[in-house]
Protein backbone atom coordinates (compact mmCIF):
# COMPACT_ATOMS: atom_id res chain seq x y z
CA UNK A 1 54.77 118.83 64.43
CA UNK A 2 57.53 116.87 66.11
CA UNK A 3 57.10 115.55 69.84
CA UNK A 4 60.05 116.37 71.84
CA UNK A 5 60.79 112.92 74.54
CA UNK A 6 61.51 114.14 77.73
CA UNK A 7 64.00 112.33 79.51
CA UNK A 8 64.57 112.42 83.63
CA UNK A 9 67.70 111.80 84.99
CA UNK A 10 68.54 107.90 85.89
CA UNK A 11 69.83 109.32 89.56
CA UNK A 12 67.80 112.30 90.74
CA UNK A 13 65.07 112.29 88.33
CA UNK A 14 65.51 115.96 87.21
CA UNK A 15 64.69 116.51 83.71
CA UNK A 16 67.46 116.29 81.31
CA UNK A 17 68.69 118.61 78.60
CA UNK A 18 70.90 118.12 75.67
CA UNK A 19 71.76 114.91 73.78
CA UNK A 20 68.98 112.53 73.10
CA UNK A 21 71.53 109.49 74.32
CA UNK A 22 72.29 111.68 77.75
CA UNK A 23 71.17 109.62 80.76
CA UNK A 24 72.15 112.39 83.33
CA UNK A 25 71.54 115.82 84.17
CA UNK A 26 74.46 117.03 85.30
CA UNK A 27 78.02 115.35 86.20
CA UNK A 28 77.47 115.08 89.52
CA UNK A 29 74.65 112.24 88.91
CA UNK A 30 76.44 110.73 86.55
CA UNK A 31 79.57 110.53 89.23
CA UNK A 32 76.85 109.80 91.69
CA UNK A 33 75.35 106.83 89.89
CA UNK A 34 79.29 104.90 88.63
CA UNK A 35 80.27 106.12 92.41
CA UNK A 36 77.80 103.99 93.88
CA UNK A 37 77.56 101.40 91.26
CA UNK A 38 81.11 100.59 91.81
CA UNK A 39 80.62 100.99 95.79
CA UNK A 40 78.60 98.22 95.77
CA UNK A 41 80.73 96.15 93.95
CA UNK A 42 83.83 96.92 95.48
CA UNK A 43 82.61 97.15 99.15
CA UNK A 44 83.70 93.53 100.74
CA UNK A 45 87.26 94.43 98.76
CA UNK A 46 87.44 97.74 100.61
CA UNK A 47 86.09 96.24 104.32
CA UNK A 48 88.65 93.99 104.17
CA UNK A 49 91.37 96.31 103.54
CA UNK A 50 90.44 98.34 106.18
CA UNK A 51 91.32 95.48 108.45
CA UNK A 52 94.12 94.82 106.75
CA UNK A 53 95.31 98.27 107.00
CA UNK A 54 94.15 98.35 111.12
CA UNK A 55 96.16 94.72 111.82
CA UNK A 56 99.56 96.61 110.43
CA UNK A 57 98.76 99.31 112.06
CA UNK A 58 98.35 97.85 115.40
CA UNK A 59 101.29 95.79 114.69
CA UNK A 60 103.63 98.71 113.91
CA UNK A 61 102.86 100.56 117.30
CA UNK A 62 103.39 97.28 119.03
CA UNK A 63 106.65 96.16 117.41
CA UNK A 64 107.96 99.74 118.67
CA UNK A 65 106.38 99.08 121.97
CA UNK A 66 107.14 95.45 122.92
CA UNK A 67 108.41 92.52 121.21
CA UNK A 68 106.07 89.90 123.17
CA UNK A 69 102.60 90.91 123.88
CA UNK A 70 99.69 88.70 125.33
CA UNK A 71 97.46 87.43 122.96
CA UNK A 72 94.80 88.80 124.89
CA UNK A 73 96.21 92.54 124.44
CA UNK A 74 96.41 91.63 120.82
CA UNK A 75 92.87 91.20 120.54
CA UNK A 76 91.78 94.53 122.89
CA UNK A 77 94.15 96.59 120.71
CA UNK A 78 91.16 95.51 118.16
CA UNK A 79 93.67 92.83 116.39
CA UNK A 80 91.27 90.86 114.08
CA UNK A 81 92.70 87.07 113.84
CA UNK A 82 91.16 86.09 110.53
CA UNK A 83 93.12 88.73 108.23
CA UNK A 84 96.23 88.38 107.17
CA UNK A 85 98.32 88.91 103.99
CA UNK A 86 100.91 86.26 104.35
CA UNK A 87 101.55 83.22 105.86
CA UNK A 88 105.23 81.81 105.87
CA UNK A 89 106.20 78.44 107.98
CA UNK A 90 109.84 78.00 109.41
CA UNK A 91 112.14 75.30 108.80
CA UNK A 92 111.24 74.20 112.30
CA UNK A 93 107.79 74.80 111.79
CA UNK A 94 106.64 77.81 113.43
CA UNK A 95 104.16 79.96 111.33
CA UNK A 96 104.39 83.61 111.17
CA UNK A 97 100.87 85.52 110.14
CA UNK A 98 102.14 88.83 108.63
CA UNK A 99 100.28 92.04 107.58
CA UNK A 100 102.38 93.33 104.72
CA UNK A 101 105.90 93.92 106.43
CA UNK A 102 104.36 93.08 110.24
CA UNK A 103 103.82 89.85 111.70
CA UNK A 104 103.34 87.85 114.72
CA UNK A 105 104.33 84.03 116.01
CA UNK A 106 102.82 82.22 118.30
CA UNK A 107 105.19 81.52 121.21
CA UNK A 108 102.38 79.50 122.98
CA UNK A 109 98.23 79.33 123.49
CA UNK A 110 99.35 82.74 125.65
CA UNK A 111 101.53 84.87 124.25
CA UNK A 112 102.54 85.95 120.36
CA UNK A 113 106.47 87.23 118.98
CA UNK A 114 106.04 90.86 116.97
CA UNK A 115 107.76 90.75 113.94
CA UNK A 116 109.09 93.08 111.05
CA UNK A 117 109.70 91.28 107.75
CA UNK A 118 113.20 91.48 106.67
CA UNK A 119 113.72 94.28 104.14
CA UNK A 120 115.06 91.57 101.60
CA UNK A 121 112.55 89.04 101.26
CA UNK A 122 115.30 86.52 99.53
CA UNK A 123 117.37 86.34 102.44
CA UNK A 124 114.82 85.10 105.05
CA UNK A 125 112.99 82.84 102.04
CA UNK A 126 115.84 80.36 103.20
CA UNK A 127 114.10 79.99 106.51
CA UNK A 128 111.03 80.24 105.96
CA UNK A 129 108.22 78.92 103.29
CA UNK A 130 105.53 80.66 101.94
CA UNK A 131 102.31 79.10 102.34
CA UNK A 132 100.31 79.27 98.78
CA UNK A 133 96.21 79.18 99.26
CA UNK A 134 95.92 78.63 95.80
CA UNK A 135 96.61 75.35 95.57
């Protein structure tokens, strides 16, 4: 007589039917178990996107708003300092911190400029340098 090897599901632990290679019992576990698999690994890529995405955000209301705002504001709008996609120095050697196409510079310890990236990166590359991390 042959013995039959009962297999359980690796997510829920229901028994499985079918295929002697299946690992799952349905595709929801098996979406389930690559979902969170891959949650785990991507989750410090996706937190910090999130800020990313929050920092334009707050930018873009601002930039309609005001074109100077307090630092101070900045930061109670929920502005998070450390995240940026883009540094680029001036000829005279201001830096600009930009979140994709928005951007602030210091004017002093106070107060910060709101900036929109020009829509042709080329023409304001002769102003300004990138700043490359990298290196």
């Amino acid at each position: 007589m042959e013995t039959i090897l009962k297999k359980n599901c690796i997510t829920c632990g229901s028994q499985v039917k079918g295929r002697s290679d299946k690992k799952f019992c349905d595709d929801y576990c098996r979406n389930e178990f690559h979902n969170r698999r891959a949650g785990r690994q991507d989750e410090v890529v996706r937190n910090v996107n999130a800020i990313l995405k929050q920092n334009r955000k707050i930018l873009e209301e601002l930039a309609e708003a005001k074109k100077t705002i307090r630092v101070a504001e900045l930061a109670m709008a929920g502005y998070r300092f450390g995240y940026c996609t883009e540094l680029k120095r001036t000829v005279r050697g201001a830096t600009h911190f930009y979140c994709y196409e928005y951007g602030y510079s210091p004017l002093n310890s106070e107060k910060v400029k709101i900036l929109k990236s020009a829509k042709n990166a080329e023409k304001s590359s002769k102003s300004t340098q990138k700043i490359d991390f990298r290196a």
